[in-house]
Protein backbone atom coordinates (compact mmCIF):
# COMPACT_ATOMS: atom_id res chain seq x y z
CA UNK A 1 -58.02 221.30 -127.29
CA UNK A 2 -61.89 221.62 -127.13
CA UNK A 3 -62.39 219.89 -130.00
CA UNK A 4 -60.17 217.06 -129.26
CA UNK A 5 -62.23 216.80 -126.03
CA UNK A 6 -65.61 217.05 -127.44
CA UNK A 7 -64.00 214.58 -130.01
CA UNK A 8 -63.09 211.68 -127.18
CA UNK A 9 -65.97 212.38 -126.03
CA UNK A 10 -68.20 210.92 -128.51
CA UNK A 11 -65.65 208.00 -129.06
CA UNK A 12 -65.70 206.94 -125.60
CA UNK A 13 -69.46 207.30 -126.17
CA UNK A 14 -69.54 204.66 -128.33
CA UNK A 15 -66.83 202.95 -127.04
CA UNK A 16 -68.83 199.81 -127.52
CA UNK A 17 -67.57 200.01 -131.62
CA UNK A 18 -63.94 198.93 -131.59
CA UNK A 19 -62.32 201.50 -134.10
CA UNK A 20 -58.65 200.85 -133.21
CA UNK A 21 -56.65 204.31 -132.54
CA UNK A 22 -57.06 207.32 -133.81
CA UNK A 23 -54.81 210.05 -134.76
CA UNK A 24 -54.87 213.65 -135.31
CA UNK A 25 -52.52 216.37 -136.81
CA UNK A 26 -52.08 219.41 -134.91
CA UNK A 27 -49.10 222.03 -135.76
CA UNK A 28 -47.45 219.91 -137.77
CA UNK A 29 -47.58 217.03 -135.41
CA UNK A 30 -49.21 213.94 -135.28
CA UNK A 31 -51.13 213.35 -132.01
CA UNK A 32 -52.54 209.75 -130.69
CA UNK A 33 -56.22 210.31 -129.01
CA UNK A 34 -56.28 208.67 -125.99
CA UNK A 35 -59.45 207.16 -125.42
CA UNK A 36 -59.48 206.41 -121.63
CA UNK A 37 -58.04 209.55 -120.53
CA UNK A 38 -59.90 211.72 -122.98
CA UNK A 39 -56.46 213.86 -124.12
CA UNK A 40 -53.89 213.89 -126.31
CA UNK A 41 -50.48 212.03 -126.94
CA UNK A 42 -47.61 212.78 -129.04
CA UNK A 43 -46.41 209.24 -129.92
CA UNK A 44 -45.50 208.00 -133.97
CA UNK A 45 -48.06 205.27 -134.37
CA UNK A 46 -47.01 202.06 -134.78
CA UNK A 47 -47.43 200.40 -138.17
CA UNK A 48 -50.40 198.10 -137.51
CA UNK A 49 -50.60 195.08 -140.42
CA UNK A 50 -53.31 195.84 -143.06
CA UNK A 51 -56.52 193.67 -142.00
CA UNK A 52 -58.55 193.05 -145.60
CA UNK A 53 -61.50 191.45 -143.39
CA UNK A 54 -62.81 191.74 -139.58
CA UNK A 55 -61.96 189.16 -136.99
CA UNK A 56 -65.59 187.65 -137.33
CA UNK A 57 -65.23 187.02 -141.21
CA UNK A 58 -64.98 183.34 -142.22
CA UNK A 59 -64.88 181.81 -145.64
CA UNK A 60 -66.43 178.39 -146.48
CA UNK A 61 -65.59 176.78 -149.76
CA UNK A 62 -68.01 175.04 -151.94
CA UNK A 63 -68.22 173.32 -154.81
CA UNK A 64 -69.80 174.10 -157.69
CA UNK A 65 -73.69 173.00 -157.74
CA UNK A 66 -73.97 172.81 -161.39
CA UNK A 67 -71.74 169.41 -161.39
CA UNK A 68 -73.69 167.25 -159.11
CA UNK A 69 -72.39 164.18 -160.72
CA UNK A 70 -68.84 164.61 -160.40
CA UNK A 71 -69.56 165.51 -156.67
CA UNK A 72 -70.69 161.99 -156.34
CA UNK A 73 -67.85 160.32 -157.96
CA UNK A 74 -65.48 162.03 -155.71
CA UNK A 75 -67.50 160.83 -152.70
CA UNK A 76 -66.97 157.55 -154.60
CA UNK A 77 -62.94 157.64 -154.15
CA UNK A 78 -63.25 156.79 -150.23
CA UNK A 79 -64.44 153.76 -147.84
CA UNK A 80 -65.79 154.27 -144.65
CA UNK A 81 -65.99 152.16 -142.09
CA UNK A 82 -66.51 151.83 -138.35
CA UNK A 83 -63.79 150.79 -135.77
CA UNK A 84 -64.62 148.87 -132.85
CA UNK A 85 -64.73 151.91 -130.83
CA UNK A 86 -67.65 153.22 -133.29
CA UNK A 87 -65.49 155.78 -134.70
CA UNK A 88 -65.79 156.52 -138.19
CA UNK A 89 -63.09 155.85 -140.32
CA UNK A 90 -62.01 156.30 -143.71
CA UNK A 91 -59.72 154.80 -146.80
CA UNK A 92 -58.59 155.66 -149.84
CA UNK A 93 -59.66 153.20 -152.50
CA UNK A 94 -56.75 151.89 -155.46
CA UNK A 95 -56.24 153.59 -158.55
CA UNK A 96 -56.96 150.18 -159.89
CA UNK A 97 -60.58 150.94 -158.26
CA UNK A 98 -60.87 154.63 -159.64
CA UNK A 99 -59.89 153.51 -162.80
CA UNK A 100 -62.24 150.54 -163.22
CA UNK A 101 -64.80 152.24 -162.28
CA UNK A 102 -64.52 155.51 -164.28
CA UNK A 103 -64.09 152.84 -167.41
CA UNK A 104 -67.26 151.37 -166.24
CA UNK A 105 -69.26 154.65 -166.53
CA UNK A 106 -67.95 155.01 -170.01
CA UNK A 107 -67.91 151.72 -171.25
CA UNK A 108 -70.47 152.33 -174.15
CA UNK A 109 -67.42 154.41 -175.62
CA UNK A 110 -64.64 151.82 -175.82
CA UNK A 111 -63.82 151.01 -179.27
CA UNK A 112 -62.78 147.58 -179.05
CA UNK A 113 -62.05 144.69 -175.93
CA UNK A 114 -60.05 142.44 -178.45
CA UNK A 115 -56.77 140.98 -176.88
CA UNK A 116 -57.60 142.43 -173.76
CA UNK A 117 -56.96 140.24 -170.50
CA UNK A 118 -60.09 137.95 -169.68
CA UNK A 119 -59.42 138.31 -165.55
CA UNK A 120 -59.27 142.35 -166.17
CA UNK A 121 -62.47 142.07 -168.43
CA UNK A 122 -64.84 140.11 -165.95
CA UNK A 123 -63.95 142.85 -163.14
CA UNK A 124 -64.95 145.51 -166.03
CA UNK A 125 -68.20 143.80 -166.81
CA UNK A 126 -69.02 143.59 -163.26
CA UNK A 127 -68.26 146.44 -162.40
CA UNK A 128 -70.38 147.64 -165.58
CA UNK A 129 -73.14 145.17 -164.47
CA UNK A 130 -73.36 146.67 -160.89
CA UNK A 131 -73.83 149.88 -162.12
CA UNK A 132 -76.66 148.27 -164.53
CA UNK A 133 -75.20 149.84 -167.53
CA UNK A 134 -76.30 147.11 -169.53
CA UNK A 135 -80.07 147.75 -168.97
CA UNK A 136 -80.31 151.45 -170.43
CA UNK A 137 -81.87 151.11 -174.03
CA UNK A 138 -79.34 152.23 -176.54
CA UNK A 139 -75.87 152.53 -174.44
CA UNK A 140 -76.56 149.07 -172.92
CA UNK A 141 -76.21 147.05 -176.30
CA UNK A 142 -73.21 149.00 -177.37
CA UNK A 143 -71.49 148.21 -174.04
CA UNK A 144 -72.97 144.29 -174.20
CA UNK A 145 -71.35 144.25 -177.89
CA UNK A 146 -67.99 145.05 -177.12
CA UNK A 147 -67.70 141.78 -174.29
CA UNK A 148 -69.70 139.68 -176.68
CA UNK A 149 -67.56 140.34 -179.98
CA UNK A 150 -64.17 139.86 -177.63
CA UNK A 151 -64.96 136.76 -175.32
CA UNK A 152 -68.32 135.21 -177.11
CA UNK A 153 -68.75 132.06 -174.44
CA UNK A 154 -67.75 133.53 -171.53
CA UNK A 155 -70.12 136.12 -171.05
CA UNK A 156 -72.75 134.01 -171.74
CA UNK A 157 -72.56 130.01 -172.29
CA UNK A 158 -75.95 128.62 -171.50
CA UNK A 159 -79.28 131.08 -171.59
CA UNK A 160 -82.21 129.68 -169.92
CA UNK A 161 -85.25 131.91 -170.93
CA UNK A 162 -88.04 129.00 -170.34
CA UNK A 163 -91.99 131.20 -170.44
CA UNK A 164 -89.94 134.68 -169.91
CA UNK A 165 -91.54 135.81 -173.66
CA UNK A 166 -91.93 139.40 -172.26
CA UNK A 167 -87.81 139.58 -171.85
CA UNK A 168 -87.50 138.59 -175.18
CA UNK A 169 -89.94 140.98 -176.66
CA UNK A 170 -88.14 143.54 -174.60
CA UNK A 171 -84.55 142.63 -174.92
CA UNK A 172 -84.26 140.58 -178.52
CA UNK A 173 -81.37 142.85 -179.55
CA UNK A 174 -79.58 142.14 -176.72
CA UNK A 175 -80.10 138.38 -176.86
CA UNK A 176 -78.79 138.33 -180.45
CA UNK A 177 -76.15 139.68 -179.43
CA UNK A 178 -74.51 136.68 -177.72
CA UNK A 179 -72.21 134.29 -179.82
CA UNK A 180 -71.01 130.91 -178.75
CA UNK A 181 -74.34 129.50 -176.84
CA UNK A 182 -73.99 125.87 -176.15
CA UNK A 183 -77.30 125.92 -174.62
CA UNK A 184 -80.57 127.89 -174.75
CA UNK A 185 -83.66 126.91 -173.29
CA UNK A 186 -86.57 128.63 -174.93
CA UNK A 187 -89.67 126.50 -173.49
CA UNK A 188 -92.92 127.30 -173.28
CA UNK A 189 -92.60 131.20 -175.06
CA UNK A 190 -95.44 130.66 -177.66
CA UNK A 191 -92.77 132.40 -180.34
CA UNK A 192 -94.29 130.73 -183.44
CA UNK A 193 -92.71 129.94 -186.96
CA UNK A 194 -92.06 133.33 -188.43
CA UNK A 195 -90.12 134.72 -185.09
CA UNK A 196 -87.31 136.81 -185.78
CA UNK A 197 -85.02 135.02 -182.81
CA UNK A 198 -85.97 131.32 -184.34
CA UNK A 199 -84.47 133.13 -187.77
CA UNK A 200 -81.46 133.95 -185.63
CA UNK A 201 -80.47 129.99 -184.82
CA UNK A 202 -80.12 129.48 -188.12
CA UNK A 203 -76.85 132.05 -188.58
CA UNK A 204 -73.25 131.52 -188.22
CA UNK A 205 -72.99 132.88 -184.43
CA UNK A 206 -74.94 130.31 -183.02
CA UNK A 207 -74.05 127.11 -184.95
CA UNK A 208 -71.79 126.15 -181.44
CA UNK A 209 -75.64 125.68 -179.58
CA UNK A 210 -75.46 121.54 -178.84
CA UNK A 211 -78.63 121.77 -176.71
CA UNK A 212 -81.90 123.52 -178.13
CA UNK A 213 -85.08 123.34 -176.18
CA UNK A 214 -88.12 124.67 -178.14
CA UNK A 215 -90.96 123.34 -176.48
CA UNK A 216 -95.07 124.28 -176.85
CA UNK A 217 -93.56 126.92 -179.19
CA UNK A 218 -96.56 126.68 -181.45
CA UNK A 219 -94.46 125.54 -184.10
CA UNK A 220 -95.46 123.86 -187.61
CA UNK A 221 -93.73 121.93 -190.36
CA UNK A 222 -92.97 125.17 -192.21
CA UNK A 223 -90.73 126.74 -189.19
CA UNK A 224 -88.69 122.85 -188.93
CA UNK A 225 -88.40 123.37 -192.75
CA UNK A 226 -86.78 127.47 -192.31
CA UNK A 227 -84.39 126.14 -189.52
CA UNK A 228 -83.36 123.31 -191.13
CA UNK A 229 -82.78 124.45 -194.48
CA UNK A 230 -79.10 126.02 -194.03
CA UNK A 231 -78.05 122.36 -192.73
CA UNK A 232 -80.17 120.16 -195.82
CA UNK A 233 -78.21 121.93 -198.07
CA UNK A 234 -75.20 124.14 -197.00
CA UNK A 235 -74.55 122.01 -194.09
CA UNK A 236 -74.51 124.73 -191.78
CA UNK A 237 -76.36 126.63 -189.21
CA UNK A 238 -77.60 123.75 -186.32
CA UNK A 239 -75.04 120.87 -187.77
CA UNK A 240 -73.93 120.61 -183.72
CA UNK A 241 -76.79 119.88 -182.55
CA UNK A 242 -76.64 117.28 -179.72
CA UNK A 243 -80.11 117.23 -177.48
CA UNK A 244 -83.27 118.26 -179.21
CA UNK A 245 -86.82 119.24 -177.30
CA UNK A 246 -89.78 119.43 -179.49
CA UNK A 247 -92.66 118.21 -177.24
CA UNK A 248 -95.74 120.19 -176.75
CA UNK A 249 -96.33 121.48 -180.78
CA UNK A 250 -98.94 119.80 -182.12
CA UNK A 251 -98.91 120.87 -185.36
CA UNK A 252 -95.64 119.44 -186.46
CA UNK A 253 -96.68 116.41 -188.32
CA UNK A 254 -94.72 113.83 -189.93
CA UNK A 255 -93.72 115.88 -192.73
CA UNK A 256 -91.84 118.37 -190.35
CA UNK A 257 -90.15 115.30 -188.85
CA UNK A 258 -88.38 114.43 -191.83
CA UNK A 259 -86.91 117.91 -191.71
CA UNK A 260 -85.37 116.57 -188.12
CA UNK A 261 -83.28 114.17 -190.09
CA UNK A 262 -80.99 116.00 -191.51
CA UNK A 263 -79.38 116.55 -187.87
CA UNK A 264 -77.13 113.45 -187.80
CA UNK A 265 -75.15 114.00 -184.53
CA UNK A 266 -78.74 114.04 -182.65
CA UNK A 267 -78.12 112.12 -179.37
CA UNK A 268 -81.42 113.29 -177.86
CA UNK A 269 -85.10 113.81 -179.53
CA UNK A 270 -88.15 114.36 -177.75
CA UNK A 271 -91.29 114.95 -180.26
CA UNK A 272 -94.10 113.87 -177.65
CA UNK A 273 -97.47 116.12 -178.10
CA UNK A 274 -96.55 116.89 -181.60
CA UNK A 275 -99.54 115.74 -184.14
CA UNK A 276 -98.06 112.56 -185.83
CA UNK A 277 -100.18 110.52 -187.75
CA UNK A 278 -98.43 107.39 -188.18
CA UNK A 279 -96.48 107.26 -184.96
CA UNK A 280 -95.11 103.46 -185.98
CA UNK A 281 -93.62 104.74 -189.36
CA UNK A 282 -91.92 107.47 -187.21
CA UNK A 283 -90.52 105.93 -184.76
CA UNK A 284 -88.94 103.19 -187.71
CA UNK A 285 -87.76 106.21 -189.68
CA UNK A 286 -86.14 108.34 -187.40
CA UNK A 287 -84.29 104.57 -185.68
CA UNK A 288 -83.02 103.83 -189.20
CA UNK A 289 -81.75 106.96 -190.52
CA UNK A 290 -80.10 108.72 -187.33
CA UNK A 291 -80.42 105.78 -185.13
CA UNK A 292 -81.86 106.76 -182.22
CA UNK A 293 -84.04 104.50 -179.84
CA UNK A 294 -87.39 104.90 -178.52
CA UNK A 295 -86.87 105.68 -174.86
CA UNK A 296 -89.69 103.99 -172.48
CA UNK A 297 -88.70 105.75 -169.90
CA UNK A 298 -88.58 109.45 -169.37
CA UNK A 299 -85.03 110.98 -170.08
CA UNK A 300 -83.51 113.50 -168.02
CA UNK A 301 -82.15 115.73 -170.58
CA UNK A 302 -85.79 116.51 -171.03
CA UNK A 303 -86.45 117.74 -167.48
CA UNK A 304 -85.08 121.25 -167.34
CA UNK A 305 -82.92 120.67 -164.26
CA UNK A 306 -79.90 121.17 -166.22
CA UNK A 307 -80.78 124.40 -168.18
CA UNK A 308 -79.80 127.52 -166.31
CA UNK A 309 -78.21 130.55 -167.37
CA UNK A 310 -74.52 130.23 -167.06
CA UNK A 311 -71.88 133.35 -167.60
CA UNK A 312 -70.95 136.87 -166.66
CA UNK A 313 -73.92 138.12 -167.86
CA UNK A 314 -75.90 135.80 -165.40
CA UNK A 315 -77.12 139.03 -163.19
CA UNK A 316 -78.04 141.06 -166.28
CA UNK A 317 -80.43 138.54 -166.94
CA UNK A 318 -82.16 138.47 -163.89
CA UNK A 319 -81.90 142.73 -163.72
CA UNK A 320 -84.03 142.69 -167.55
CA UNK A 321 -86.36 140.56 -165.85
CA UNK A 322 -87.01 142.60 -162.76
CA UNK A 323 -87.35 145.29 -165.71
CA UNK A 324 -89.55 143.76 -167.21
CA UNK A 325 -91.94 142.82 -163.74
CA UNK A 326 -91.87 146.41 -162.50
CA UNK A 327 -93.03 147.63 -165.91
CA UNK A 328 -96.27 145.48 -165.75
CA UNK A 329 -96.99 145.70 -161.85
CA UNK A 330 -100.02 147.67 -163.28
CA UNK A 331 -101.43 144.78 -164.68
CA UNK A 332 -101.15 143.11 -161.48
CA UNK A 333 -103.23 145.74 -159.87
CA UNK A 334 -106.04 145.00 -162.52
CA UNK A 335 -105.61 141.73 -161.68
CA UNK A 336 -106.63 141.80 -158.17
CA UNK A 337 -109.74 144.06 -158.90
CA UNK A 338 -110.73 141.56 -161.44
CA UNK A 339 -109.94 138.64 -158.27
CA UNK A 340 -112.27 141.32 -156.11
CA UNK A 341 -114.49 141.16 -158.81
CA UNK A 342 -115.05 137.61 -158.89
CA UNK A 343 -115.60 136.90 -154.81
CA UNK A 344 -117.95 139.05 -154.70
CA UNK A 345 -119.81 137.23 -158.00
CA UNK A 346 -120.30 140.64 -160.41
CA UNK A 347 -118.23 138.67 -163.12
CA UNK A 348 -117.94 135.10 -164.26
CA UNK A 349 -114.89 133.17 -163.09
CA UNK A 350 -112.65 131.94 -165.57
CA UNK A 351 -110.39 129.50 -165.08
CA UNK A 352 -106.66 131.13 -165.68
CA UNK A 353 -104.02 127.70 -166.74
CA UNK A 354 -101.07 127.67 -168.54
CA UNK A 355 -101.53 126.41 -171.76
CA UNK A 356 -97.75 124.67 -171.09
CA UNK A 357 -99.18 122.94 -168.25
CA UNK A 358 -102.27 121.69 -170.55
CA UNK A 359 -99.66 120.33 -173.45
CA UNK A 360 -97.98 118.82 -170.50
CA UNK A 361 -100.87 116.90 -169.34
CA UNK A 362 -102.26 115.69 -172.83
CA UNK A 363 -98.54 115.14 -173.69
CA UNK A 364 -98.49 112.22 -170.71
CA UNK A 365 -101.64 110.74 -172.27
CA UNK A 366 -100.81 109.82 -175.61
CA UNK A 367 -97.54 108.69 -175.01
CA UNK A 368 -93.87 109.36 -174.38
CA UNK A 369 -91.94 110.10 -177.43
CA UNK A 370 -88.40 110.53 -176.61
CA UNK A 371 -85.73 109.24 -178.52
CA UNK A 372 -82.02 108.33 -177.23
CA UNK A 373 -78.59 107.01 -179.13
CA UNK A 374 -77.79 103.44 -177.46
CA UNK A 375 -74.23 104.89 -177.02
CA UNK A 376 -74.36 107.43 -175.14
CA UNK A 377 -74.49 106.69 -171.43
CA UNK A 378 -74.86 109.97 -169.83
CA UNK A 379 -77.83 110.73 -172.03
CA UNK A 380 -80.66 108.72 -170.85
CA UNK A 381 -81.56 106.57 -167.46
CA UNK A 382 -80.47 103.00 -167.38
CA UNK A 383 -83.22 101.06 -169.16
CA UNK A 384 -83.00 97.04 -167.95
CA UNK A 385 -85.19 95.85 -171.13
CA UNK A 386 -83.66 97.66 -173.47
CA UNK A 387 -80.08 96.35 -172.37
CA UNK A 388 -81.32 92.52 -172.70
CA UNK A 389 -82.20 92.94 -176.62
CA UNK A 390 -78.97 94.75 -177.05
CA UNK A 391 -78.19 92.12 -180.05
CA UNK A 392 -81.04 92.91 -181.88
CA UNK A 393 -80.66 96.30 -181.98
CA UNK A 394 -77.09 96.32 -183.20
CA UNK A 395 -78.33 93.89 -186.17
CA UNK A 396 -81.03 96.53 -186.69
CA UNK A 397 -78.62 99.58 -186.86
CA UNK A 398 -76.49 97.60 -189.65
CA UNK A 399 -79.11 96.83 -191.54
CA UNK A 400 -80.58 100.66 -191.16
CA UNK A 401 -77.24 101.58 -192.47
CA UNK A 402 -76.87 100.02 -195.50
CA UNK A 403 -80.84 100.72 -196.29
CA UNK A 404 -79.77 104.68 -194.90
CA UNK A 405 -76.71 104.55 -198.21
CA UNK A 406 -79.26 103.42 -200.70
CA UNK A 407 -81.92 106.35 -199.67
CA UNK A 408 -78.91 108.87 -199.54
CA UNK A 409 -77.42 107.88 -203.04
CA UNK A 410 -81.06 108.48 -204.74
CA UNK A 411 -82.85 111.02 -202.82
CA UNK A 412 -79.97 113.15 -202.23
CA UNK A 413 -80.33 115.63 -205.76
CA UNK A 414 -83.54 115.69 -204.97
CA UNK A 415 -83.63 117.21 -201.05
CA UNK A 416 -80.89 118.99 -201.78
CA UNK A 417 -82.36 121.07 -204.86
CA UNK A 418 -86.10 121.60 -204.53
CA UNK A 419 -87.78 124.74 -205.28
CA UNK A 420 -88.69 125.67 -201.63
CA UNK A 421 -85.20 125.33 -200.56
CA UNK A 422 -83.78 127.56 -202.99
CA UNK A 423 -86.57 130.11 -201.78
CA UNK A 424 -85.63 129.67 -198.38
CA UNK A 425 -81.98 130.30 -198.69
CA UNK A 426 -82.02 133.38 -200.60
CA UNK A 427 -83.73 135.10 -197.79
CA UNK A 428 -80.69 134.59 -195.43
């Protein structure tokens, strides 16, 4: 009995520790100590359910660190918004959703888009697009392939690329990519004659391009010659070609405008600032053997208020060249010191002008040389002269035609089968 005592004791001690009952066996027995009285009762215990943790144990699940990325996704699966009580709320998005955009993430791994619906495809692209998977280096074309191969002209129908150069450094594999242009406004990108995209106009995916604007390109007679040669003789390549833009070259001379004749559905020319000798002769030539008109009046397929970029692929345009402008803001920076520089007089000030802008001016000094056919309307602006002499000109074309069957008939062999030619077709 002292024990048990001297045993109570020290529990109701530290009473402040709950231990739950305690039981001791005595004789045989099985006694319950009582804690408040200090003695001992003879009572069975109770069966008391097993208890693996203590009341004050909590569990909070977590997910695993490691996969970050499919943490976001998940986060990705809901929409939150606010009621009007400014109580957060929260949706479930489609499985159409989920599944578009987990396709999206992947789409550099899709085998082929052939036969697949168009409406489905633009959601995939931008989807794609918004998650600018067309802008990483090597997954980007693979994913920009697949649309291009399946729907050619409706990811990308008219490319306007007029002085962006530094895009088409940076993106030239991507641009080659797309088939079925109609239009493609290259202006004022100093590519030359022995570019690798000017190579490119010359192959089967782009013979659809009706509107080619190549102006102050710094081309010569030798680049007409390479992207005319597949029509001269295989009648292929350009053969569609519809509206024309030269201006602004000045070393294509008269010889490179002969090239310019082989392009017999030409409705619009425009060859001013190019360095023509005999600008009579030219002007007689290219009337009588594709029958276009001098235009005295500046035409408005020559303005560039037409040419845009038209497509799905109308935003990943504009996301290369924001690209492109973050990866030389450096360059700006230099710029301004050199701006510094010059207020306060430690370096000579140079004038900074766009060459285009220089062609343009010397262009509007020697003359306007557009050309226009008489039959198409839409092509030029109504010209009040030109429409009185109407008579003459139709005499003029008849007579340019049967001169045009004579030159055909004996100069053919010979344009057709010269040694440069030949040269210039085996490297395509």
């Amino acid at each position: 009995q002292s024990w048990t005592r001297g045993m109570s004791y020290c529990l109701h001690s530290e009473n402040h520790l709950d231990t739950g009952p305690i039981y001791v066996r005595e004789n045989g027995k099985l006694h319950m100590v009582n804690q408040g009285a200090g003695g001992v009762q003879n009572v069975t215990p109770k069966t008391r359910p097993f208890r693996l943790f203590s009341r004050g144990f909590s569990v909070e699940l977590c997910m695993n660190r490691e996969d970050d990325r499919a943490r976001r996704q998940r986060t990705d699966h809901f929409i939150f918004t606010y009621t009007k009580e400014g109580n957060l709320r929260y949706s479930a998005k489609s499985l159409f959703s989920l599944v578009l955009g987990y396709i999206s993430d992947n789409v550099d791994h899709i085998d082929s888009l052939i036969g697949f619906p168009e409406q489905i495809a633009e959601k995939l692209f931008s989807a794609a697009e918004a998650r600018q998977k067309f802008t990483e280096p090597v997954t980007g074309l693979r994913a920009l392939q697949k649309f291009t191969e399946a729907y050619g002209n409706l990811v990308l129908c008219s490319l306007c690329l007029r002085n962006r150069y530094l895009v088409i450094s940076e993106k030239l594999e991507e641009i080659k990519s797309f088939r079925e242009l109609t239009c493609l406004d290259l202006s004022c990108c100093k590519l030359g004659d022995e570019h690798e995209l000017l190579e490119h106009l010359t192959k089967e995916a782009l013979s659809s391009v009706k509107r080619l604007l190549l102006k102050d390109n710094s081309l010569s007679d030798a680049g007409l010659r390479r992207m005319t040669a597949p029509v001269r003789v295989l009648k292929k390549g350009l053969e569609n070609l519809l509206v024309l833009d030269l201006s602004c070259n000045p070393k294509i001379t008269d010889v490179g405008i002969g090239y310019l004749l082989s392009f017999k559905k030409l409705n619009c020319l425009d060859i001013s600032g190019t360095g023509l000798k005999d600008v009579n002769a030219v002007i007689k030539r290219i009337q009588m053997q594709i029958g276009l008109v001098h235009s005295k009046v500046p035409l408005k397929e020559f303005d560039h208020s037409n040419c845009k970029t038209e497509g799905w692929a109308e935003q990943t345009i504009l996301q290369w060249e924001q690209a492109v402008m973050e990866a030389i803001k450096p360059q700006d920076d230099l710029r301004s010191r050199t701006a510094a520089l010059r207020f306060y007089g430690k370096t000579h000030r140079i004038e900074e002008v766009v060459k285009c802008k220089l062609v343009e001016a010397e262009t509007k000094t020697s003359g306007n040389l557009q050309f226009y056919k008489e039959k198409v309307q839409n092509c030029h602006l109504p010209l009040k002269k030109e429409v009185a002499g109407s008579h003459e000109l139709r005499n003029n074309k008849k007579r340019a035609l049967a001169e045009q069957e004579k030159e055909r008939t004996s100069k053919q062999k010979h344009l057709c089968l010269t040694v440069e030619d030949w040269d210039l077709l085996n490297t395509y």
